[in-house]
PDB file of N, CA and C in Angstrom:
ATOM      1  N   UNK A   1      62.058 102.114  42.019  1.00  0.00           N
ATOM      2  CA  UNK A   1      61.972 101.319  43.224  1.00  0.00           C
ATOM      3  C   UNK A   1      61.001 101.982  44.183  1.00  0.00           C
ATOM      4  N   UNK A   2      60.343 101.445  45.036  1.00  0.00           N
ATOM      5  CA  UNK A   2      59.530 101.855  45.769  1.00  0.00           C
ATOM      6  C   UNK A   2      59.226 102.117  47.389  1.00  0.00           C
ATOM      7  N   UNK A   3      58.856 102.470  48.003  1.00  0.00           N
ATOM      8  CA  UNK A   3      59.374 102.861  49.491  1.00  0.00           C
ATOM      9  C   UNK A   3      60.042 101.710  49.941  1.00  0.00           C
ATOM     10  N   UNK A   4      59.493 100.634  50.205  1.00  0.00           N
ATOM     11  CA  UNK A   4      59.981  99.089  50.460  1.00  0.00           C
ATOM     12  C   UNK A   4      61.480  99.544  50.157  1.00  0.00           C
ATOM     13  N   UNK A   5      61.933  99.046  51.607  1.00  0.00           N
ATOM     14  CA  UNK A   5      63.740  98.297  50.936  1.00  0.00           C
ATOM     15  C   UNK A   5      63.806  96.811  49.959  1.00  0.00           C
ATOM     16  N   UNK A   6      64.798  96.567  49.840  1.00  0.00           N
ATOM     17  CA  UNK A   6      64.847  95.672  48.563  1.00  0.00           C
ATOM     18  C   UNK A   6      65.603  94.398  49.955  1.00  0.00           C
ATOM     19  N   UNK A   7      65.101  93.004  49.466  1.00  0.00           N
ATOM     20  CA  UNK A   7      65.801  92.132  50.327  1.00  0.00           C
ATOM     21  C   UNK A   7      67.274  92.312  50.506  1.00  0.00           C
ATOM     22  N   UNK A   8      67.893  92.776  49.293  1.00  0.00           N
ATOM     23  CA  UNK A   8      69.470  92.520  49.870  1.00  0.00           C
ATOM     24  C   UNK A   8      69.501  93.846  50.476  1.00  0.00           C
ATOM     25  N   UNK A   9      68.812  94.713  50.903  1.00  0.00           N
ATOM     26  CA  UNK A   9      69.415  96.224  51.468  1.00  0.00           C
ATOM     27  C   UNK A   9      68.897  95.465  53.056  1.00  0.00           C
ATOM     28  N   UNK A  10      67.917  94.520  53.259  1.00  0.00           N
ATOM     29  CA  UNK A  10      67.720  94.443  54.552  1.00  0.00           C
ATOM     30  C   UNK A  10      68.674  93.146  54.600  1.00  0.00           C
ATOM     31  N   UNK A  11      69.102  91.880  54.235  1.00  0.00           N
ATOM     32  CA  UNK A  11      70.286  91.038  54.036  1.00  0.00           C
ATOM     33  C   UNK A  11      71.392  91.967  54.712  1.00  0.00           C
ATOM     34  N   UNK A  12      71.560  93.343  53.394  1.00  0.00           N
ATOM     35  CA  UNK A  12      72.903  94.117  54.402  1.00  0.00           C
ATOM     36  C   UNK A  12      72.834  94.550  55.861  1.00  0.00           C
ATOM     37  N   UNK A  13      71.429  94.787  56.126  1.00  0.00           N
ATOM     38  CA  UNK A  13      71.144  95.990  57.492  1.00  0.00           C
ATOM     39  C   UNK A  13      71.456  94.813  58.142  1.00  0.00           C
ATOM     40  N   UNK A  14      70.745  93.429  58.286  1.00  0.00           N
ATOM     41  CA  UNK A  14      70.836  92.314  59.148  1.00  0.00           C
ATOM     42  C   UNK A  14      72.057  91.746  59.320  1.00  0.00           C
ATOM     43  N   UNK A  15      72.783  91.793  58.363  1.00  0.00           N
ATOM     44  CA  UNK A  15      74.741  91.700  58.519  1.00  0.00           C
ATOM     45  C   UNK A  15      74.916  92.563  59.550  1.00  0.00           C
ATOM     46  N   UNK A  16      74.822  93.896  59.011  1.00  0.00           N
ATOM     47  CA  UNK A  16      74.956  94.438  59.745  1.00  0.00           C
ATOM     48  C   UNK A  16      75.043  94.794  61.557  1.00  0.00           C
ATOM     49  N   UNK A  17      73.552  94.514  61.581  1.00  0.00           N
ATOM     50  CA  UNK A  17      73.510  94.294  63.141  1.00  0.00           C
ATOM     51  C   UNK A  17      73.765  93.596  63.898  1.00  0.00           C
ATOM     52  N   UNK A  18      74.258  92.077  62.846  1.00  0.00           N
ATOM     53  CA  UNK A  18      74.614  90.661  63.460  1.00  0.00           C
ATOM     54  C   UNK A  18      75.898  91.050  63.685  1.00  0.00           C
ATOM     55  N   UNK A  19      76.778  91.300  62.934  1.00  0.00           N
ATOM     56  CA  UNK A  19      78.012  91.982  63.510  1.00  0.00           C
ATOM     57  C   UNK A  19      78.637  92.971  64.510  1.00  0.00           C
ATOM     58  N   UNK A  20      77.607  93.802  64.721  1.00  0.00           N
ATOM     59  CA  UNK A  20      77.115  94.534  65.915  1.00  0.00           C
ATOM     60  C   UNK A  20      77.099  94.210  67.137  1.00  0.00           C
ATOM     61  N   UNK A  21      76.428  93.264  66.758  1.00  0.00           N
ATOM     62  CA  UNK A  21      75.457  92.116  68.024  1.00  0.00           C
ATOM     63  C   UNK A  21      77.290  91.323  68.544  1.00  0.00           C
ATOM     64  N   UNK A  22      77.803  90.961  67.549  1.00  0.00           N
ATOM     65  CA  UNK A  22      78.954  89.628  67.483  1.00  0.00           C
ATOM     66  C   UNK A  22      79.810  90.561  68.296  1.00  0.00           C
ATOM     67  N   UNK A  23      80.760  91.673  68.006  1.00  0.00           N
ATOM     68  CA  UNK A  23      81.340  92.661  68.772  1.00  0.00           C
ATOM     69  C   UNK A  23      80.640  93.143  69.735  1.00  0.00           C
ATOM     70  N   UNK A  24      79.549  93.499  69.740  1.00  0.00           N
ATOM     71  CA  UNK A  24      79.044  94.071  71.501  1.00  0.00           C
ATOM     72  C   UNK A  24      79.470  92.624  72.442  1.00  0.00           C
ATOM     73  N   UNK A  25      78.910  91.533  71.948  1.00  0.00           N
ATOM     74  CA  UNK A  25      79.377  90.474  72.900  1.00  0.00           C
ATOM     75  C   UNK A  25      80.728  90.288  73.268  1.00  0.00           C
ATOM     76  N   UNK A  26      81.401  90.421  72.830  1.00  0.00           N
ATOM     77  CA  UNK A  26      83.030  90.046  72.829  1.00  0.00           C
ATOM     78  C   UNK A  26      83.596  91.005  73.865  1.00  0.00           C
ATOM     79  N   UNK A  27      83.154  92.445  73.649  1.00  0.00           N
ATOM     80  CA  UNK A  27      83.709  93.372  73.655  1.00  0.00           C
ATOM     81  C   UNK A  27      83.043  93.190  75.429  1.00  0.00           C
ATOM     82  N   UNK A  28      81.869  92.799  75.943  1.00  0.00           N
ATOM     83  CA  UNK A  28      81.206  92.257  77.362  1.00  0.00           C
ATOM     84  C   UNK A  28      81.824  90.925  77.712  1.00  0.00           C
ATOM     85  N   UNK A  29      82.414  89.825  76.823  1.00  0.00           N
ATOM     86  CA  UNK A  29      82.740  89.281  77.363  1.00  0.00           C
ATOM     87  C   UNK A  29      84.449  89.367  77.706  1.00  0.00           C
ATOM     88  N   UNK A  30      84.898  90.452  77.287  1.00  0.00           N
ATOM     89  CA  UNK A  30      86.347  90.865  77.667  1.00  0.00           C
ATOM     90  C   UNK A  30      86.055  92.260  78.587  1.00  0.00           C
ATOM     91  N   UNK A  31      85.098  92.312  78.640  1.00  0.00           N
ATOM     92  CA  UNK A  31      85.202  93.132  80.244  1.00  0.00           C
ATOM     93  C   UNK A  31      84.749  92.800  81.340  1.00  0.00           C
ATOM     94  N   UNK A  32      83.836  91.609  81.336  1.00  0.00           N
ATOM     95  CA  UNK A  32      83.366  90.621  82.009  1.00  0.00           C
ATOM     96  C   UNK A  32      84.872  89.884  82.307  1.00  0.00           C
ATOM     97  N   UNK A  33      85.552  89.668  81.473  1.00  0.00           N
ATOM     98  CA  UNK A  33      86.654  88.585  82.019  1.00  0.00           C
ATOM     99  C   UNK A  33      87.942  90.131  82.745  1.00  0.00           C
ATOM    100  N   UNK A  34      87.942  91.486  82.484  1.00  0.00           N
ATOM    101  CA  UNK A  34      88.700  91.939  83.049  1.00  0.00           C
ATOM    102  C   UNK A  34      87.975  92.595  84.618  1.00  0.00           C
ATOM    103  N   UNK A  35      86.939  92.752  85.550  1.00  0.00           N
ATOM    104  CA  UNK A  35      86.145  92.616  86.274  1.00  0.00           C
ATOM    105  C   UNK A  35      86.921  92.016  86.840  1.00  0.00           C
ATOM    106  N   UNK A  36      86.493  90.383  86.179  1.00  0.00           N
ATOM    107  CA  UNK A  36      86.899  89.309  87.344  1.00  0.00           C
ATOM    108  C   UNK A  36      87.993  89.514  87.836  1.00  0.00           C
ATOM    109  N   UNK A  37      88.936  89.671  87.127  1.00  0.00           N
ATOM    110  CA  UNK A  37      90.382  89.941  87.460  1.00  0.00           C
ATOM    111  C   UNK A  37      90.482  90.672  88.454  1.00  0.00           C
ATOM    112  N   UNK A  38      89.724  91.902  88.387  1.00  0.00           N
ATOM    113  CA  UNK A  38      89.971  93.040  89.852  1.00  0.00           C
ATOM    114  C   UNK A  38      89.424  92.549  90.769  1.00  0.00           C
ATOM    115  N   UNK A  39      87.968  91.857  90.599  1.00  0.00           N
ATOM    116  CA  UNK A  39      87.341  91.551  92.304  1.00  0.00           C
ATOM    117  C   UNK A  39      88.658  90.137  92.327  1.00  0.00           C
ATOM    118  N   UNK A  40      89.204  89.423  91.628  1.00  0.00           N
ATOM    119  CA  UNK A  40      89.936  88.217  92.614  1.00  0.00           C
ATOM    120  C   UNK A  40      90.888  89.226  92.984  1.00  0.00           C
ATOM    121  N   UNK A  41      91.679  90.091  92.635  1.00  0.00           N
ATOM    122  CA  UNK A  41      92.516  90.795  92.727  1.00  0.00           C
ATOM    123  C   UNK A  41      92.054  91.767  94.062  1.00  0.00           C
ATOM    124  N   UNK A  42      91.277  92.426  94.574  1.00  0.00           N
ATOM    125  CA  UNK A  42      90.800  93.047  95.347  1.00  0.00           C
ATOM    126  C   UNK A  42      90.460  91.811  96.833  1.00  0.00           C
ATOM    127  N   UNK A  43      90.321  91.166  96.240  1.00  0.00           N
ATOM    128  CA  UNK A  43      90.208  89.990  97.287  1.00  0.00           C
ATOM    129  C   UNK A  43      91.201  89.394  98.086  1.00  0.00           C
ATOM    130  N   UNK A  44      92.124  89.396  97.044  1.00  0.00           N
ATOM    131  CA  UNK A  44      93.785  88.823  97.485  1.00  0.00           C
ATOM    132  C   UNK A  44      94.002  90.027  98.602  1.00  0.00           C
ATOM    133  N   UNK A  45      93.774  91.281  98.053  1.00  0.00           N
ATOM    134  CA  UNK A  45      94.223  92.359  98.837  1.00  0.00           C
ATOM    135  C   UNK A  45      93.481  92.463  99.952  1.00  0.00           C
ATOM    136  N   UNK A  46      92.783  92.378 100.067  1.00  0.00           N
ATOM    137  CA  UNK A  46      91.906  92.241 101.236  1.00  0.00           C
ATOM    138  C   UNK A  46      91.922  91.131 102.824  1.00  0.00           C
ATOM    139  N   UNK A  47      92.200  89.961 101.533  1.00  0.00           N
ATOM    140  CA  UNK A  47      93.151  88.943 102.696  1.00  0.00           C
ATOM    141  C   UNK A  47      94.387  89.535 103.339  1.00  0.00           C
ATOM    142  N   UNK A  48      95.328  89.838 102.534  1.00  0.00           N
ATOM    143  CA  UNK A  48      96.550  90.448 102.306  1.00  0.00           C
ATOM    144  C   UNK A  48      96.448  91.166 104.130  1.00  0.00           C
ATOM    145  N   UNK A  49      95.356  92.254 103.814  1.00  0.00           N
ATOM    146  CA  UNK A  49      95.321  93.215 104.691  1.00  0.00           C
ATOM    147  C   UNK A  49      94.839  93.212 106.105  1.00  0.00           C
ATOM    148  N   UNK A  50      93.976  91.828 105.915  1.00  0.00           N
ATOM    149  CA  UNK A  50      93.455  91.380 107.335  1.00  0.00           C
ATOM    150  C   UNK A  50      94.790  90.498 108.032  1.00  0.00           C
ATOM    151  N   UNK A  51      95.061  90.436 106.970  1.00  0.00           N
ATOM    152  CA  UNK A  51      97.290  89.039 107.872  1.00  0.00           C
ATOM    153  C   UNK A  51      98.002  90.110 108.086  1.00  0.00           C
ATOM    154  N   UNK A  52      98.380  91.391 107.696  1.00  0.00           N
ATOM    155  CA  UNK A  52      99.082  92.382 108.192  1.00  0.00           C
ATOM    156  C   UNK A  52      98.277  93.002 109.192  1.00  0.00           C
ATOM    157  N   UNK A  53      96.745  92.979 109.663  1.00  0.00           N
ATOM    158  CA  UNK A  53      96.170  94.577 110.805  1.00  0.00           C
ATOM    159  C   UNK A  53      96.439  92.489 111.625  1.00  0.00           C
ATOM    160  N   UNK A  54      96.268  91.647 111.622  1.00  0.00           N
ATOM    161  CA  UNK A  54      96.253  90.704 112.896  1.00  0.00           C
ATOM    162  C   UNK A  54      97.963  90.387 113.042  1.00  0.00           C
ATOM    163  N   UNK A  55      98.356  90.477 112.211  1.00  0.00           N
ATOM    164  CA  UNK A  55     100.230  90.620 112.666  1.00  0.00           C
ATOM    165  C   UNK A  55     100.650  92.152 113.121  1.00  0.00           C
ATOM    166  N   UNK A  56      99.946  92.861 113.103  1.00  0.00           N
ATOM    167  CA  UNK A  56     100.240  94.496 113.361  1.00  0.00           C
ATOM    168  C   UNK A  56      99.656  94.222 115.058  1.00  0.00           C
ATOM    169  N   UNK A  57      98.584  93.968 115.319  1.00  0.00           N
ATOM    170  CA  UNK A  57      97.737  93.480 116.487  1.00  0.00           C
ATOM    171  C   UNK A  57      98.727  92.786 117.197  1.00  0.00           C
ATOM    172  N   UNK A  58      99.156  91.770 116.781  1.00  0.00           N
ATOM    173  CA  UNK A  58      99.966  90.728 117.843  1.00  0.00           C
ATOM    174  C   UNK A  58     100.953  91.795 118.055  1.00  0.00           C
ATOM    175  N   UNK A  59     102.207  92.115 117.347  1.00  0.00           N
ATOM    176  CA  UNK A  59     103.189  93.006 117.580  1.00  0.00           C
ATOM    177  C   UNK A  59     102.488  94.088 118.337  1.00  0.00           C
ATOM    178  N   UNK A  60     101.508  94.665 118.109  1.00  0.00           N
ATOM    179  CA  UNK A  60     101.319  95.607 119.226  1.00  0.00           C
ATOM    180  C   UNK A  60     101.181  95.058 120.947  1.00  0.00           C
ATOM    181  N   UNK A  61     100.312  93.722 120.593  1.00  0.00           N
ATOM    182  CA  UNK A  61     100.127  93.419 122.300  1.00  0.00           C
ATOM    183  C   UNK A  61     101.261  92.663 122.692  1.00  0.00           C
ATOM    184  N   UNK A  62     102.927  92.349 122.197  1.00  0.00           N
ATOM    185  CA  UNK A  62     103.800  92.014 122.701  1.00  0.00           C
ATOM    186  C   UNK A  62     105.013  93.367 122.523  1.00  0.00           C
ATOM    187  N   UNK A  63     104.267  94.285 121.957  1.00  0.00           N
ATOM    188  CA  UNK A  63     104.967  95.583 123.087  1.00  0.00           C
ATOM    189  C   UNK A  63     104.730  96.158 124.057  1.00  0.00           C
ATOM    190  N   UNK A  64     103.283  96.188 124.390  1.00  0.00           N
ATOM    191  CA  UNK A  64     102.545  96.468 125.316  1.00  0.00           C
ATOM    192  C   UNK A  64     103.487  95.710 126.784  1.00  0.00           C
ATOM    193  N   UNK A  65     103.050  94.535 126.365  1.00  0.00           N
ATOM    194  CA  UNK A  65     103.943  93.417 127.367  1.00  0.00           C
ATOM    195  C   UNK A  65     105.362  93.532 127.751  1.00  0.00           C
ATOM    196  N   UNK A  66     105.805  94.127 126.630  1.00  0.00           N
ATOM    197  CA  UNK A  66     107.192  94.325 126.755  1.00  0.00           C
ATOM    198  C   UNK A  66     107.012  95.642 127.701  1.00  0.00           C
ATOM    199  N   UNK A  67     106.896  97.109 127.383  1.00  0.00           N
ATOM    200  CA  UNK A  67     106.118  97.893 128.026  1.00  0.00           C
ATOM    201  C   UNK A  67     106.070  98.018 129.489  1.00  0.00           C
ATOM    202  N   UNK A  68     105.346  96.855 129.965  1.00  0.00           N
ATOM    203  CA  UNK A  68     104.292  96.439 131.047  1.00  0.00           C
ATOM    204  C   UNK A  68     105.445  95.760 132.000  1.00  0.00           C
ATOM    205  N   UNK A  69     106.392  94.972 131.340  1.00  0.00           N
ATOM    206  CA  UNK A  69     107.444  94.379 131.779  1.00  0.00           C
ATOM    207  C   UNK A  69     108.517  95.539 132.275  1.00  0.00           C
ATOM    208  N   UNK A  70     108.910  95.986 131.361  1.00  0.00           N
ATOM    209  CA  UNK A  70     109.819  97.218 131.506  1.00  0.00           C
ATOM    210  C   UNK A  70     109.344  98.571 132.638  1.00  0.00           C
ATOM    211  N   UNK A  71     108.400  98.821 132.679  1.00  0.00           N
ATOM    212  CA  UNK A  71     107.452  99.751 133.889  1.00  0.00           C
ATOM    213  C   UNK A  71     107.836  98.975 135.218  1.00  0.00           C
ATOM    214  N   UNK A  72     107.261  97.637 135.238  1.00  0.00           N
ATOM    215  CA  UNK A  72     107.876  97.012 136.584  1.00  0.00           C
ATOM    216  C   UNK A  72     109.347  96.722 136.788  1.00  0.00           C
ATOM    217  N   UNK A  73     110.047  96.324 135.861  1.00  0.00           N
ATOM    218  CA  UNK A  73     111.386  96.661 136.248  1.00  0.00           C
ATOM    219  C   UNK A  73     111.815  98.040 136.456  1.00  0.00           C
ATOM    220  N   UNK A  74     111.702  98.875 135.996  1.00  0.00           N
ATOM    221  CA  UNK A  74     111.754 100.656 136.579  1.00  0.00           C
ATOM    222  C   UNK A  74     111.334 100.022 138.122  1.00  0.00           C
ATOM    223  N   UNK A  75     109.752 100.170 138.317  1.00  0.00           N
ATOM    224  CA  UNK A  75     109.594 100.200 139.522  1.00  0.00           C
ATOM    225  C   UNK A  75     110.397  99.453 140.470  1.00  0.00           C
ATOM    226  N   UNK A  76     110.883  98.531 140.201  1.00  0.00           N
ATOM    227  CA  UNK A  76     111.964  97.340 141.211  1.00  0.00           C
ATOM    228  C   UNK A  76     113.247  98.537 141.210  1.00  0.00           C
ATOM    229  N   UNK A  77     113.812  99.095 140.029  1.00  0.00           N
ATOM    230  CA  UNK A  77     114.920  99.287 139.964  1.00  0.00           C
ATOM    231  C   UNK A  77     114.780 100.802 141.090  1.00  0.00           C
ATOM    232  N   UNK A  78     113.892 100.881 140.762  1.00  0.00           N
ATOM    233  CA  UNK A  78     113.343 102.803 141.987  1.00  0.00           C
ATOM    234  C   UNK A  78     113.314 102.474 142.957  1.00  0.00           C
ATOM    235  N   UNK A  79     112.752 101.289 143.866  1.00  0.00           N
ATOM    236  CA  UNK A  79     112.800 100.792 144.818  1.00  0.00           C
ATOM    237  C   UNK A  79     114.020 100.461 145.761  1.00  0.00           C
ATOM    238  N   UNK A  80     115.016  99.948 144.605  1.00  0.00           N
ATOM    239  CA  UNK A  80     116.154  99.543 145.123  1.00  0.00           C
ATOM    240  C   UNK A  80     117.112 100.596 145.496  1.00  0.00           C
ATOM    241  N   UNK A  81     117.370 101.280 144.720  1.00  0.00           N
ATOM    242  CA  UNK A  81     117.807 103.045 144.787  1.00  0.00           C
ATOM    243  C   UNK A  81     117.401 103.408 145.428  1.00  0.00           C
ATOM    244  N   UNK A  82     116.184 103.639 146.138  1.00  0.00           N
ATOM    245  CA  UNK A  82     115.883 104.225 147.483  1.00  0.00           C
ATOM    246  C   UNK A  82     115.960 103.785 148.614  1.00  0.00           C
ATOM    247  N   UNK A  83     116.077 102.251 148.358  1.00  0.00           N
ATOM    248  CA  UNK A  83     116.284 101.726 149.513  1.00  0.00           C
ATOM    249  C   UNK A  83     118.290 101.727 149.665  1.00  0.00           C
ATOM    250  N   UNK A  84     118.850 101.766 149.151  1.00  0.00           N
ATOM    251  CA  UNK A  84     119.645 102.150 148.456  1.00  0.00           C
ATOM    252  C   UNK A  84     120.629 103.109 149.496  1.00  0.00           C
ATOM    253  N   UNK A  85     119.883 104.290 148.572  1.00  0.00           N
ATOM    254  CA  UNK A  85     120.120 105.595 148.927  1.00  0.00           C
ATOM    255  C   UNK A  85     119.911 105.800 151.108  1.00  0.00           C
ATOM    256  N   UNK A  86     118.407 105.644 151.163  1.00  0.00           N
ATOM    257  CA  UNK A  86     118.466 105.205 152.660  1.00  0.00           C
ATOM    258  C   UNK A  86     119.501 104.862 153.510  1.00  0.00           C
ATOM    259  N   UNK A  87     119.663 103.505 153.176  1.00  0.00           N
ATOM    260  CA  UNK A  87     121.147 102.887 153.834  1.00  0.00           C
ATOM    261  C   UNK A  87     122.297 103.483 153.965  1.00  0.00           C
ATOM    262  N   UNK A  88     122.529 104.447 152.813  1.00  0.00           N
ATOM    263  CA  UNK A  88     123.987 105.466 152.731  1.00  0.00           C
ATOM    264  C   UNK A  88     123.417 106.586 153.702  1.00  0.00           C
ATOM    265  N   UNK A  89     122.461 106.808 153.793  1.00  0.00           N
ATOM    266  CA  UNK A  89     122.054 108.108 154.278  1.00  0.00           C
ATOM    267  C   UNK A  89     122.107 109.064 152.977  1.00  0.00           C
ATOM    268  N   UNK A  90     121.844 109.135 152.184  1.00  0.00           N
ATOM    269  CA  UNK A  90     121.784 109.622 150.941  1.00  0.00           C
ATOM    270  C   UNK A  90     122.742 110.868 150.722  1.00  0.00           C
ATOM    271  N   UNK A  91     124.332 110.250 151.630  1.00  0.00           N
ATOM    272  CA  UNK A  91     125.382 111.130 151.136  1.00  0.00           C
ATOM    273  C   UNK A  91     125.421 112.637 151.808  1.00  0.00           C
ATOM    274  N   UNK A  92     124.084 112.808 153.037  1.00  0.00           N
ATOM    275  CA  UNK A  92     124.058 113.350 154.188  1.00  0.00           C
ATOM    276  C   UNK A  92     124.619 113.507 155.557  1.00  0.00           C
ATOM    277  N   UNK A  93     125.542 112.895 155.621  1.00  0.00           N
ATOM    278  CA  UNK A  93     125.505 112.539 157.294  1.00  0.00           C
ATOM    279  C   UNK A  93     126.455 114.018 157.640  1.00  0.00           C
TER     280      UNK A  93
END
């Protein structure tokens, strides 16, 4: 035989690589389809996380309020106590 391959040795090589070829694809299109999965998946989470920091947000600015509410009642309630206290003579006389 002579340097030349023989048709069926290149028949085999070309099986060969066609099968190659057939699994590299598969093997891209099942990591192509597991990808997708994480970016929708990363996405969900991402929504996820912007509805908890704007529900974290609201709850913060209706403690604040609460807070803000509660400071002025102190102040009414300090007021009254001293005015309070005044009137008794603050247990001095």
């Amino acid at each position: 035989m002579d340097h030349e391959a023989s048709p069926r040795a290149i028949d085999r090589r070309l099986d060969s690589i066609s099968k190659l070829l057939h699994t590299g694809m598969k093997i891209l299109a099942e990591q192509q389809y597991r990808i997708n999965a994480l970016i929708d998946s990363q996405v969900r989470a991402d929504q996820r996380l912007t509805q908890l920091a704007e529900a974290q947000q609201s709850a913060q600015q209706r403690t604040d309020q609460k807070f803000a509410e509660l400071a002025e009642a102190q102040k009414a309630t300090e007021a009254a106590l001293q005015a309070f206290l005044r009137r008794s003579g603050n247990g001095h006389e």
